[in-house]
C-alpha atoms as a PDB file:
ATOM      1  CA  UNK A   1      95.082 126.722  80.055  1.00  0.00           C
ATOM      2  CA  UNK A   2      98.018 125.366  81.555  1.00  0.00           C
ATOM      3  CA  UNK A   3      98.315 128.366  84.256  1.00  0.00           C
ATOM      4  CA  UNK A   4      94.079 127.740  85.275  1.00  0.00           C
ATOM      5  CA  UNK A   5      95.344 124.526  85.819  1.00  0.00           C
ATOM      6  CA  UNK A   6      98.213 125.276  88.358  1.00  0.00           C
ATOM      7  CA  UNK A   7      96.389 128.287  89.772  1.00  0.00           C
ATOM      8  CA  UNK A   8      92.895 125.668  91.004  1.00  0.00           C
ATOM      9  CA  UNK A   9      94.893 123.468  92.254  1.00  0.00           C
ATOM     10  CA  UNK A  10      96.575 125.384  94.758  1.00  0.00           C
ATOM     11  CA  UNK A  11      93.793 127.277  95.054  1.00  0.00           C
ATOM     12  CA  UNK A  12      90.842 124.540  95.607  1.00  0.00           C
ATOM     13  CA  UNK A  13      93.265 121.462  97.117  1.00  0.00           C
ATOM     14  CA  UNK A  14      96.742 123.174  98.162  1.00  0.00           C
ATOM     15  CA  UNK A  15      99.156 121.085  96.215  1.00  0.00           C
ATOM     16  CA  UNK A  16     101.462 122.306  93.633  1.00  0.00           C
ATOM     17  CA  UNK A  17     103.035 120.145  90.782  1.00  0.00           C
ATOM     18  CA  UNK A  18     104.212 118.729  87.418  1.00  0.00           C
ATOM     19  CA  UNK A  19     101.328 118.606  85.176  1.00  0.00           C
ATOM     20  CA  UNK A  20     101.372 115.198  83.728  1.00  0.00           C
ATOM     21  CA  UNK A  21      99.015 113.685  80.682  1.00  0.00           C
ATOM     22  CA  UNK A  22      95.635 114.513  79.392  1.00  0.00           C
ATOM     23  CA  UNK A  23      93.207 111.587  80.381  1.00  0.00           C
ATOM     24  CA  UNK A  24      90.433 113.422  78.212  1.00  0.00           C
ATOM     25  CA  UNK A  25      87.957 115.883  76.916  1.00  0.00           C
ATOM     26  CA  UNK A  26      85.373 115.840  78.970  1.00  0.00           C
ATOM     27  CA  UNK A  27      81.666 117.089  77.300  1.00  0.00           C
ATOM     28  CA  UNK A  28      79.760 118.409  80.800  1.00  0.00           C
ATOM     29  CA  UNK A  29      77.151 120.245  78.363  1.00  0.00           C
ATOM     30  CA  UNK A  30      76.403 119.572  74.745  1.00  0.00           C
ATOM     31  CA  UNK A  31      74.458 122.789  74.764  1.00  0.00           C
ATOM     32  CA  UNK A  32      76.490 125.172  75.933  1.00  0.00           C
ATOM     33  CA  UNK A  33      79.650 123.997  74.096  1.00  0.00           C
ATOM     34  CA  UNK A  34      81.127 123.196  77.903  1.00  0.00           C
ATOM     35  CA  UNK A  35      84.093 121.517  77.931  1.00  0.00           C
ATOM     36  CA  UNK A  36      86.655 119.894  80.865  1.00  0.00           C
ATOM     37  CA  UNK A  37      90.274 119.143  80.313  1.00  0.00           C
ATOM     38  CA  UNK A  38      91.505 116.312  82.513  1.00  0.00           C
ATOM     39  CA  UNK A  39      95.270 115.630  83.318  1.00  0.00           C
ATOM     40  CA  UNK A  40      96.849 113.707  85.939  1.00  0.00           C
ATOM     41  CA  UNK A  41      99.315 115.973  88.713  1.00  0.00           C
ATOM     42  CA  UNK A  42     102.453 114.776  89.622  1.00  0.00           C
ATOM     43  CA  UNK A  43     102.348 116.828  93.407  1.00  0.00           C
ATOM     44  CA  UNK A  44     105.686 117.967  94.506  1.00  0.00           C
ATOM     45  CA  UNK A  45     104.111 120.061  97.517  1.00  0.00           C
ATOM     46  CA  UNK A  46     101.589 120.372  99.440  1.00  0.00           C
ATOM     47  CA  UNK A  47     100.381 122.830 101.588  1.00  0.00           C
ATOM     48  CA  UNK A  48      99.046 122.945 105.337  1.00  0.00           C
ATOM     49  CA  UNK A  49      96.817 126.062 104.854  1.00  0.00           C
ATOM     50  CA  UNK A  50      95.324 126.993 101.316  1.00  0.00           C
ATOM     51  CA  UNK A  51      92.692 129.467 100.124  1.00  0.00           C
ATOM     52  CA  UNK A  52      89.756 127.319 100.143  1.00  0.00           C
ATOM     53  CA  UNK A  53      90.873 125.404 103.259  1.00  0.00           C
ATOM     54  CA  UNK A  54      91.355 128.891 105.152  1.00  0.00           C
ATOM     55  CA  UNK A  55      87.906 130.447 103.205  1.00  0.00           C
ATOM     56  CA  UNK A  56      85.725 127.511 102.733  1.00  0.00           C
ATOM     57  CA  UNK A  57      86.881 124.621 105.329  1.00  0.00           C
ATOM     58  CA  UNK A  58      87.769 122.681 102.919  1.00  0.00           C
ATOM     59  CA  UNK A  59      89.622 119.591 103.725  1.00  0.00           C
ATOM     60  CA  UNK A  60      91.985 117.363 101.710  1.00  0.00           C
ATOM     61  CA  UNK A  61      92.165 113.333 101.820  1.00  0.00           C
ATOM     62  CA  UNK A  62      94.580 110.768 100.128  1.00  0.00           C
ATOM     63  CA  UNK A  63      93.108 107.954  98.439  1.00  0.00           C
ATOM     64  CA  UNK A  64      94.339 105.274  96.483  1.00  0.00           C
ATOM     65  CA  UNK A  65      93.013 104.306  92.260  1.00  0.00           C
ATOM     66  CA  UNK A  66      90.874 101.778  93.108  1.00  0.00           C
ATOM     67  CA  UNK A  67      89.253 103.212  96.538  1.00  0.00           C
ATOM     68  CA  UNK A  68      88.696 106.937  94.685  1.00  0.00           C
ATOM     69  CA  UNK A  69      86.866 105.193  91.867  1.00  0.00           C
ATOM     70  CA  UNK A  70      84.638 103.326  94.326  1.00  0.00           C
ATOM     71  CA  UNK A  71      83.667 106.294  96.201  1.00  0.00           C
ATOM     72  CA  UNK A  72      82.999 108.453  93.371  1.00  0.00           C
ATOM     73  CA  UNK A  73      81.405 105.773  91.556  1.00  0.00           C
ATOM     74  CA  UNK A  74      77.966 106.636  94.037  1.00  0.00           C
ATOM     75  CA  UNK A  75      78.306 110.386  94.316  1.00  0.00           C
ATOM     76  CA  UNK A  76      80.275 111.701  90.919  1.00  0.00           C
ATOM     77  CA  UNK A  77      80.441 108.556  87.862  1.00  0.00           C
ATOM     78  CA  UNK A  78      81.803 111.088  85.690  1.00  0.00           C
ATOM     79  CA  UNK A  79      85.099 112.085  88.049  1.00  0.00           C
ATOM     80  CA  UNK A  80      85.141 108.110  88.288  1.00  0.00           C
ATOM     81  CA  UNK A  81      85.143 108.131  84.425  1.00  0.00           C
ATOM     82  CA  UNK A  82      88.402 109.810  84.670  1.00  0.00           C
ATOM     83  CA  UNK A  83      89.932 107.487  87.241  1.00  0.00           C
ATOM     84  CA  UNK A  84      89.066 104.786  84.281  1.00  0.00           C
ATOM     85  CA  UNK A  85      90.824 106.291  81.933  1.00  0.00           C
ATOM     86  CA  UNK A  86      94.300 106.513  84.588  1.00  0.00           C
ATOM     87  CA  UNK A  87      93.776 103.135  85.237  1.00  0.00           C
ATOM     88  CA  UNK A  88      92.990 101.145  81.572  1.00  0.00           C
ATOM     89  CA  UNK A  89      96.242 103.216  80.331  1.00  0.00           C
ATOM     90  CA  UNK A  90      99.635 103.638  81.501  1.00  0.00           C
ATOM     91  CA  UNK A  91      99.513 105.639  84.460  1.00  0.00           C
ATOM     92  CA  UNK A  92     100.112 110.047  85.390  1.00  0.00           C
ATOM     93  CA  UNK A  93     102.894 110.249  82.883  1.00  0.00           C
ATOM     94  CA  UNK A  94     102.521 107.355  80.305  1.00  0.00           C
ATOM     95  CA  UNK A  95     105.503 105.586  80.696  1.00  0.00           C
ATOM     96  CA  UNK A  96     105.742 102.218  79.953  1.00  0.00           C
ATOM     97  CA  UNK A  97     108.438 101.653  82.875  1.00  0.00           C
ATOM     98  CA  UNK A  98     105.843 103.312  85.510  1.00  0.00           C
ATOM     99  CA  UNK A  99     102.229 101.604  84.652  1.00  0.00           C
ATOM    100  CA  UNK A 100     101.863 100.739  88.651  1.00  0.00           C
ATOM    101  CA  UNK A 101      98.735 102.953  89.011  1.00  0.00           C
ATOM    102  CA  UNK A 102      97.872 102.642  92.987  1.00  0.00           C
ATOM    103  CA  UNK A 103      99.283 105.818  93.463  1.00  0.00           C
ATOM    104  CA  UNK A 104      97.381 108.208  95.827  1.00  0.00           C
ATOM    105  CA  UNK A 105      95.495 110.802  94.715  1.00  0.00           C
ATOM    106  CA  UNK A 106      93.675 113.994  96.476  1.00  0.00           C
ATOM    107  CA  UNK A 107      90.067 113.996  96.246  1.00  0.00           C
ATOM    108  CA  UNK A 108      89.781 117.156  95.087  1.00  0.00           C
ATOM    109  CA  UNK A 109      89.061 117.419  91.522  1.00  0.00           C
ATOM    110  CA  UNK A 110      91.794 119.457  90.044  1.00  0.00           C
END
């Protein structure tokens, strides 16, 4: 699981990094048994050309906690769901010396 991780997020957003804590088990479909692992990404690098940005367009933006939860809250409550979870805990790593959660994050689900 860990490598799928690693592997979509440099493939969808560009960025490579430390994998940091689970925020959750997502159910997406009770039906089909579908299941979505959430953890935070500590980036350590980004890059200026990617696969989707070179195949799809795709474009990467910064946003801080609190603004990514309001704009997902209209389009995608369940992404925003995770951004809850980040913010009513400790913070990426869950460390009680780091709980200052306005870090930046890509809005690109990774």
């Amino acid at each position: 699981m860990t490598f799928g991780v690693f592997s979509s997020c440099l493939w969808q957003a560009g960025v490579k990094g430390k994998l940091g804590r689970l925020l959750g088990i997502f159910e997406q479909n009770q039906d089909r048994k579908h299941r979505t692992y959430v953890f935070t990404l500590i980036v350590t690098e980004t890059l200026e050309a990617w696969e989707d940005s070179v195949t799809v367009g795709r474009k990467r933006k910064w946003f801080k906690v609190d603004e990514a939860i309001r704009v997902l809250q209209s389009h995608k409550p369940v992404h925003a769901d995770y951004l809850h979870r980040l913010t009513n805990t400790c913070g990426p790593v869950c460390n009680p010396t780091n709980c200052n959660v306005q870090r930046l994050l890509p809005s690109l689900h990774c």
